[in-house]
Protein backbone atom coordinates (compact mmCIF):
# COMPACT_ATOMS: atom_id res chain seq x y z
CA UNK A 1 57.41 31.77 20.83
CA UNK A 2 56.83 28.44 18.87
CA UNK A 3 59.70 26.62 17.74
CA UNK A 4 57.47 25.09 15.23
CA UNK A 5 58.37 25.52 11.85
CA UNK A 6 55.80 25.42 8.89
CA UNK A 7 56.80 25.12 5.15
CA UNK A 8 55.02 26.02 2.32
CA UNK A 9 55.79 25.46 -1.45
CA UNK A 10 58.30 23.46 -0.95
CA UNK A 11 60.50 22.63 -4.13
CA UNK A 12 63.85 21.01 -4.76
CA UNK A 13 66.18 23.60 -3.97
CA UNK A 14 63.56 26.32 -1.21
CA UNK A 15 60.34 26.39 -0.04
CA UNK A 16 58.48 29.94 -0.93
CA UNK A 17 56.83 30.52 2.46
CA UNK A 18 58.71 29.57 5.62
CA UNK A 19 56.51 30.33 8.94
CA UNK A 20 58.57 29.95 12.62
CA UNK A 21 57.29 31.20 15.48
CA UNK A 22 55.30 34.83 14.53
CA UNK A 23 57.33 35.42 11.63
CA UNK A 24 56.99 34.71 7.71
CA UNK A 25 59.87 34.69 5.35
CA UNK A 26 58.72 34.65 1.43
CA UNK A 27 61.48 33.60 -0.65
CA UNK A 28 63.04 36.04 -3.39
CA UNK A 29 60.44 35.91 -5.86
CA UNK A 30 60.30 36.82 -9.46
CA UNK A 31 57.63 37.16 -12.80
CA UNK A 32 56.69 34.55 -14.69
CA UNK A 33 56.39 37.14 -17.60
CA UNK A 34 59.88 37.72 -18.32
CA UNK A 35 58.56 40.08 -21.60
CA UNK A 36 56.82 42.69 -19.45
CA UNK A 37 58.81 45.83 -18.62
CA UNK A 38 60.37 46.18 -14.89
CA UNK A 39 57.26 47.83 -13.68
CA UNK A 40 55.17 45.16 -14.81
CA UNK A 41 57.09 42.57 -13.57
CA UNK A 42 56.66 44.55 -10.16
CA UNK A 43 53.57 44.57 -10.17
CA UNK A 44 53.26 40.84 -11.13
CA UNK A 45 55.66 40.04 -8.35
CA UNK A 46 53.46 42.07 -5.98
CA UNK A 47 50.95 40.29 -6.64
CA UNK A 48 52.34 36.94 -5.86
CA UNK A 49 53.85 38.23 -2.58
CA UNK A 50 50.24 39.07 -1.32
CA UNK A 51 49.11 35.74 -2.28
CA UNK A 52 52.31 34.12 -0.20
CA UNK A 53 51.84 36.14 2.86
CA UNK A 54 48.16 35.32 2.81
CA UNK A 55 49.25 31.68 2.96
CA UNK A 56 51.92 32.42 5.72
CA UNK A 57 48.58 33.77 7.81
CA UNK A 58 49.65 37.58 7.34
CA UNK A 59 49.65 40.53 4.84
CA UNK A 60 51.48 43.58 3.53
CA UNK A 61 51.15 45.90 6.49
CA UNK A 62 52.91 43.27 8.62
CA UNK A 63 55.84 43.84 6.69
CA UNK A 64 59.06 43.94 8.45
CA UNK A 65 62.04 43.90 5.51
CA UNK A 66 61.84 43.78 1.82
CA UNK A 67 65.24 43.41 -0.22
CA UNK A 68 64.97 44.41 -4.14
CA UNK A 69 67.58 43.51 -6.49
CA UNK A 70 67.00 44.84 -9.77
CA UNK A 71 69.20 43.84 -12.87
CA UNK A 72 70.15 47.79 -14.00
CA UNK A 73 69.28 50.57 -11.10
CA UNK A 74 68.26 52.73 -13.74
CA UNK A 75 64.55 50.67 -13.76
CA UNK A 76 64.41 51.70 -10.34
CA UNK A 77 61.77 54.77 -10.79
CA UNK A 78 59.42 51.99 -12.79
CA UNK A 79 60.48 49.43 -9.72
CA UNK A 80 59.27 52.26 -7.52
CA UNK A 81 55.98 53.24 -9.31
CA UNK A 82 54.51 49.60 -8.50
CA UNK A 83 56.06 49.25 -5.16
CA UNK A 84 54.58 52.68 -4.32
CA UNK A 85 51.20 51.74 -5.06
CA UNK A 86 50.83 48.38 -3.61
CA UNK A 87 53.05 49.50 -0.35
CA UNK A 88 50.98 49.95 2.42
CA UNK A 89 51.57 54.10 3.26
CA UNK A 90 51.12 53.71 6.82
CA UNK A 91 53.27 50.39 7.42
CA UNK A 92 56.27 50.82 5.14
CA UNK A 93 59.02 47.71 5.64
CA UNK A 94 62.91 48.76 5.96
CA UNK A 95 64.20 48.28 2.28
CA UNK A 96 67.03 47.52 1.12
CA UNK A 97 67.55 47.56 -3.59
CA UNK A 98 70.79 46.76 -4.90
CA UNK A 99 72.18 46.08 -8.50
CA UNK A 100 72.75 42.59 -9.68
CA UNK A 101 72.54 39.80 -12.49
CA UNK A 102 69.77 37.64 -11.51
CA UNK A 103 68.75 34.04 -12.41
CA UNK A 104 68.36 34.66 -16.09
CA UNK A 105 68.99 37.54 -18.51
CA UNK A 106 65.05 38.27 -19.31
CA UNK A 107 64.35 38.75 -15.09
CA UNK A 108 64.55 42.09 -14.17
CA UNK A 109 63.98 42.53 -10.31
CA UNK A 110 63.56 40.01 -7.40
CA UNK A 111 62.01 41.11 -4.01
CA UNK A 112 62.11 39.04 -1.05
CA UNK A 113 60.09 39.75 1.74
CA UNK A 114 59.88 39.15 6.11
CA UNK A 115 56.55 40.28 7.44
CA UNK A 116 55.27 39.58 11.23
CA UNK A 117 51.87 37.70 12.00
């Protein structure tokens, strides 16, 4: 294994992609479109997630782990509708969703993501 570690989108307080060794780790990640309704905002965040582990040199049936916070548990059947459909059926991650208040009021879930190269 590599000891080299690769960073990606790397801001002032994380960097979204972190690569080391055969392993990516995507950063909790959230919608821009704080308006849209928890399912949407799935979906949206779904969407960014393929783009990051496409940059980390993997995809979604390499997923290892996926954590899900949502803001009220009972958005967790629209949570579920998106992840359902994007989730690869044949390489489903171990998943964790708990309630909690995220970074702002209007977010309503937050997934965070390890997948394998």
């Amino acid at each position: 294994m590599s000891n080299t570690i690769k960073r990606h989108q790397t801001g002032p307080v994380h960097s979204r992609v972190v690569e080391h060794g055969s392993v990516v780790y995507i950063a909790g990640t959230t919608a821009d479109n704080r308006s849209a309704s928890c399912k949407e905002q799935t979906e949206e965040i779904l969407t960014k997630i393929d783009a990051f582990l496409a940059l980390g040199g993997t995809n979604k049936s390499r997923l290892l782990t996926a954590t899900v916070w949502l803001t009220d548990m009972r958005q967790k059947e629209q949570m579920d509708a998106a992840w359902k459909a994007w989730v690869d059926p044949e390489n489903k991650p171990a998943r964790a969703c708990v309630e909690s208040r995220l970074g702002t009021p209007d977010t309503l879930v937050e997934i965070m993501v390890t997948a394998a190269k």
